[in-house]
Protein backbone atom coordinates (compact mmCIF):
# COMPACT_ATOMS: atom_id res chain seq x y z
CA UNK A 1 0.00 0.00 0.00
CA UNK A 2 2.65 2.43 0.81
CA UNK A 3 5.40 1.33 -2.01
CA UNK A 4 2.37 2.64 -4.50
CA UNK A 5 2.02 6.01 -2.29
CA UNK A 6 5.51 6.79 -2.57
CA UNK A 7 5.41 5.91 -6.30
CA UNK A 8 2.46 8.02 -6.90
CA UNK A 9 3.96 11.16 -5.14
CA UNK A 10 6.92 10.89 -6.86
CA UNK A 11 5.78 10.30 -10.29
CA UNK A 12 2.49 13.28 -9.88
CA UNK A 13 2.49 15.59 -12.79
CA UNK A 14 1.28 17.88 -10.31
CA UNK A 15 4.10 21.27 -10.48
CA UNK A 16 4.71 22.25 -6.97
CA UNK A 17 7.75 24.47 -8.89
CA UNK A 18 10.57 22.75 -6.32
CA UNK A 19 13.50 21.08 -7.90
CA UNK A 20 12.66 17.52 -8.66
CA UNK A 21 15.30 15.73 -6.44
CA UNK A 22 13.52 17.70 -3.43
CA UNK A 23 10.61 16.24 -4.34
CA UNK A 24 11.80 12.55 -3.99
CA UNK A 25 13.35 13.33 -0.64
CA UNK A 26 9.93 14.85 0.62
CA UNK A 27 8.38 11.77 -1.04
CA UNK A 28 10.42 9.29 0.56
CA UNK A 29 10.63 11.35 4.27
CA UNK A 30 6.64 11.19 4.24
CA UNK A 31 6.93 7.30 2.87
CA UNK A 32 9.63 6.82 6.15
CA UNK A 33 6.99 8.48 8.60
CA UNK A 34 3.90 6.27 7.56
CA UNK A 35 5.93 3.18 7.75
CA UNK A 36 7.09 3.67 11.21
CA UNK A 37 3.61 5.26 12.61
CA UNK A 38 2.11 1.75 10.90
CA UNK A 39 5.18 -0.26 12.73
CA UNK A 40 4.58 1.47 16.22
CA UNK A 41 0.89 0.58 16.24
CA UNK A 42 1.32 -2.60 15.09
CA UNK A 43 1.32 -4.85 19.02
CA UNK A 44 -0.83 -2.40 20.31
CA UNK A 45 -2.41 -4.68 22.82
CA UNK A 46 -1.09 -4.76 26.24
CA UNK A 47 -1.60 -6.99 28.87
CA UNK A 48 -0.13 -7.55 32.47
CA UNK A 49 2.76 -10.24 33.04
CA UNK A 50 4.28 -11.50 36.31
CA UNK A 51 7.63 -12.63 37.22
CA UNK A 52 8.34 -14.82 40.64
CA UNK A 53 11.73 -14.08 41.94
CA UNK A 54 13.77 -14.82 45.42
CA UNK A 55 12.60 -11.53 45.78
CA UNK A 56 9.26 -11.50 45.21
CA UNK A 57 6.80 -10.96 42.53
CA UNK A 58 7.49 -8.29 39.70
CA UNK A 59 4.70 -7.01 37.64
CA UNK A 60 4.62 -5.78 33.70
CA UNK A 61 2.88 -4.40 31.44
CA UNK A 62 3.55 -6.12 28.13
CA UNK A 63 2.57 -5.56 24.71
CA UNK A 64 2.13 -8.70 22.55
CA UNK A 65 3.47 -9.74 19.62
CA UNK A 66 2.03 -12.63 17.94
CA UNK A 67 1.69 -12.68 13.60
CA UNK A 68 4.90 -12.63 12.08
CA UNK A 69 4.80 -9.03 11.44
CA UNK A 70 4.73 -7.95 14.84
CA UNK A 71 7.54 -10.34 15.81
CA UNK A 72 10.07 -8.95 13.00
CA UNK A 73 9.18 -5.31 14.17
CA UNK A 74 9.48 -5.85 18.09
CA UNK A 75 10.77 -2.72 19.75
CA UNK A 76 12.44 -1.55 16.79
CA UNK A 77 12.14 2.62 15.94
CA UNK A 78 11.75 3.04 19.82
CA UNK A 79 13.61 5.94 21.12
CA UNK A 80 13.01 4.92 24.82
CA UNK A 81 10.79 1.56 27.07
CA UNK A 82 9.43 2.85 30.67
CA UNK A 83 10.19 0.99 33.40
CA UNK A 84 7.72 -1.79 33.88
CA UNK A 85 7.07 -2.35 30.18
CA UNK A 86 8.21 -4.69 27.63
CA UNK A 87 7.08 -6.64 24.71
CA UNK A 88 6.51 -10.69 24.81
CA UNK A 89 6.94 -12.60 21.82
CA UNK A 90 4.63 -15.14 21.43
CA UNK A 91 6.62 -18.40 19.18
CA UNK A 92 4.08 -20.80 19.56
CA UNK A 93 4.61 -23.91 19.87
CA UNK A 94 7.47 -24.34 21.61
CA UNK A 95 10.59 -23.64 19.14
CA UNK A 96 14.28 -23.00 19.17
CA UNK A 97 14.32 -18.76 18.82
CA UNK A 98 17.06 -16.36 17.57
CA UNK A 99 16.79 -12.81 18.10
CA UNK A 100 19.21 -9.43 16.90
CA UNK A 101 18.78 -5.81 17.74
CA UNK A 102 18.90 -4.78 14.25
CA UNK A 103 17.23 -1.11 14.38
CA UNK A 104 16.54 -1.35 17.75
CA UNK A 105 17.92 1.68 19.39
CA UNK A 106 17.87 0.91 23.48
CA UNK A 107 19.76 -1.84 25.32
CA UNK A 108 16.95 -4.73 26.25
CA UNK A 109 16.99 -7.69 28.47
CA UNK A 110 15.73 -10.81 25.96
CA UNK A 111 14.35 -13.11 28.74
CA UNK A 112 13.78 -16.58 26.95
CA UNK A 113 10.89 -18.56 28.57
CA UNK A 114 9.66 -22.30 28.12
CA UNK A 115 6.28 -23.68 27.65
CA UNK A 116 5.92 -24.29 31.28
CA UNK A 117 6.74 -20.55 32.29
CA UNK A 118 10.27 -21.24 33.33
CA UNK A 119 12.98 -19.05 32.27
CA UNK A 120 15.40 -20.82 30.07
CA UNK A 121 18.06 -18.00 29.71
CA UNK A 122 18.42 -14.34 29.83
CA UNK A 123 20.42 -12.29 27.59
CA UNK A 124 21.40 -8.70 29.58
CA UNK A 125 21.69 -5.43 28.05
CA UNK A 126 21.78 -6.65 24.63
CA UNK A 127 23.51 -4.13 22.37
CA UNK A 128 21.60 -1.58 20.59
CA UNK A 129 21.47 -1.96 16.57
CA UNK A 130 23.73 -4.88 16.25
CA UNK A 131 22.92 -8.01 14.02
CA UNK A 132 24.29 -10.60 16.12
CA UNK A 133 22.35 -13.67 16.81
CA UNK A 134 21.17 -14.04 20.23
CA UNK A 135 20.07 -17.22 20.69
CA UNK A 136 17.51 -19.03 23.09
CA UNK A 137 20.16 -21.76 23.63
CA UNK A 138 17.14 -24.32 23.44
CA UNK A 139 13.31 -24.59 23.04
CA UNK A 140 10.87 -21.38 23.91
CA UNK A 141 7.43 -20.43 23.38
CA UNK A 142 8.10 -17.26 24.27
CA UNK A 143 10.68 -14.35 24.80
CA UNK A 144 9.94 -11.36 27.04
CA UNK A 145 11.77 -7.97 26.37
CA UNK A 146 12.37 -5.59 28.93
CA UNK A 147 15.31 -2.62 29.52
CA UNK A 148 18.19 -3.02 29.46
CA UNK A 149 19.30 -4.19 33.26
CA UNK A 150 15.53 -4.97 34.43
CA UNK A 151 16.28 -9.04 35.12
CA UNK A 152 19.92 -7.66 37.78
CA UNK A 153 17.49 -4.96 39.00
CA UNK A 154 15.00 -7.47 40.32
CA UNK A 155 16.70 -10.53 40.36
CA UNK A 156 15.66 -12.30 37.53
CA UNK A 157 17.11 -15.75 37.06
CA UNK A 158 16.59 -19.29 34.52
CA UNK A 159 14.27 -20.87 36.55
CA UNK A 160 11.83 -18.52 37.68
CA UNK A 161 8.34 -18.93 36.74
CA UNK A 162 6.28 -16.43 34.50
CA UNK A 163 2.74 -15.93 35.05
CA UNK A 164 0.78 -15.13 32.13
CA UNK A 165 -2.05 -16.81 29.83
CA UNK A 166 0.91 -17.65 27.24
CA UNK A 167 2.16 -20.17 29.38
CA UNK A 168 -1.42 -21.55 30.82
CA UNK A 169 -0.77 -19.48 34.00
CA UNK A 170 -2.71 -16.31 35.13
């Protein structure tokens, strides 16, 4: 929908008396904008998400990603995550997952989690716009992403259980 937009604003016969090659770069700025106001609202629906830890019980507010599209975009475009939010992935059933920060401009915590709800690994303060593969280092149904330092903040370890209808619990 938007390739033909941007191909129909550049090719107008409509005069707006500006030098052509400042017409494509309006074109294609107005062509960045809708695809990233269409990415952002993408996994609009949020839901709460619980953590048990040693040191208690740690509360979320997730949005979630489920159809392929949502899953390639994740967090990426974000300029800043509030404390207490994140994004789960939902990879349903149960698969081996690889993530990368491509485009993804703040430092996340990938917390892998199993079918049952446990936490299979955590990758910390994952680096901002890289492409390397960050593995779940074996099967999960889903991943949860947080900022950068949340799971050390509060504790966060393999093991611990997450509470949400993903994993049957909540």
């Amino acid at each position: 929908m938007y390739p033909d937009l941007l191909l129909k604003l550049s090719t107008s016969p409509v005069s707006l008396r500006r030098p052509k090659g400042l017409w494509r770069a309006f074109a294609a700025t107005v062509f960045a904008l809708l695809v990233v106001t269409s990415i952002r609202a993408t996994a609009a629906e949020v839901q709460p998400l619980e953590i048990v830890t040693r040191s208690g019980v740690h509360v979320f507010s997730v949005e979630i990603a489920k159809t392929d599209e949502e899953r390639a975009t994740g967090l990426m475009y974000r300029k800043e995550l509030a404390e207490g939010r994140g994004m789960l992935f939902d990879f349903s059933p149960e698969q081996p997952v690889s993530m990368w920060m491509k485009n993804t401009f703040i430092p996340l915590d990938m917390i892998f989690i199993r079918s049952d709800g446990r936490i299979l690994r955590i990758a910390e303060n994952t680096e901002p716009q890289s492409e390397k593969i960050i593995s779940s280092g074996g099967l999960a149904k889903g991943v949860l992403e947080v900022i950068g330092g949340t799971a050390r903040k509060y504790g966060i370890q393999p093991g611990d259980r997450v509470a949400h209808p993903l994993f049957g619990t909540r």
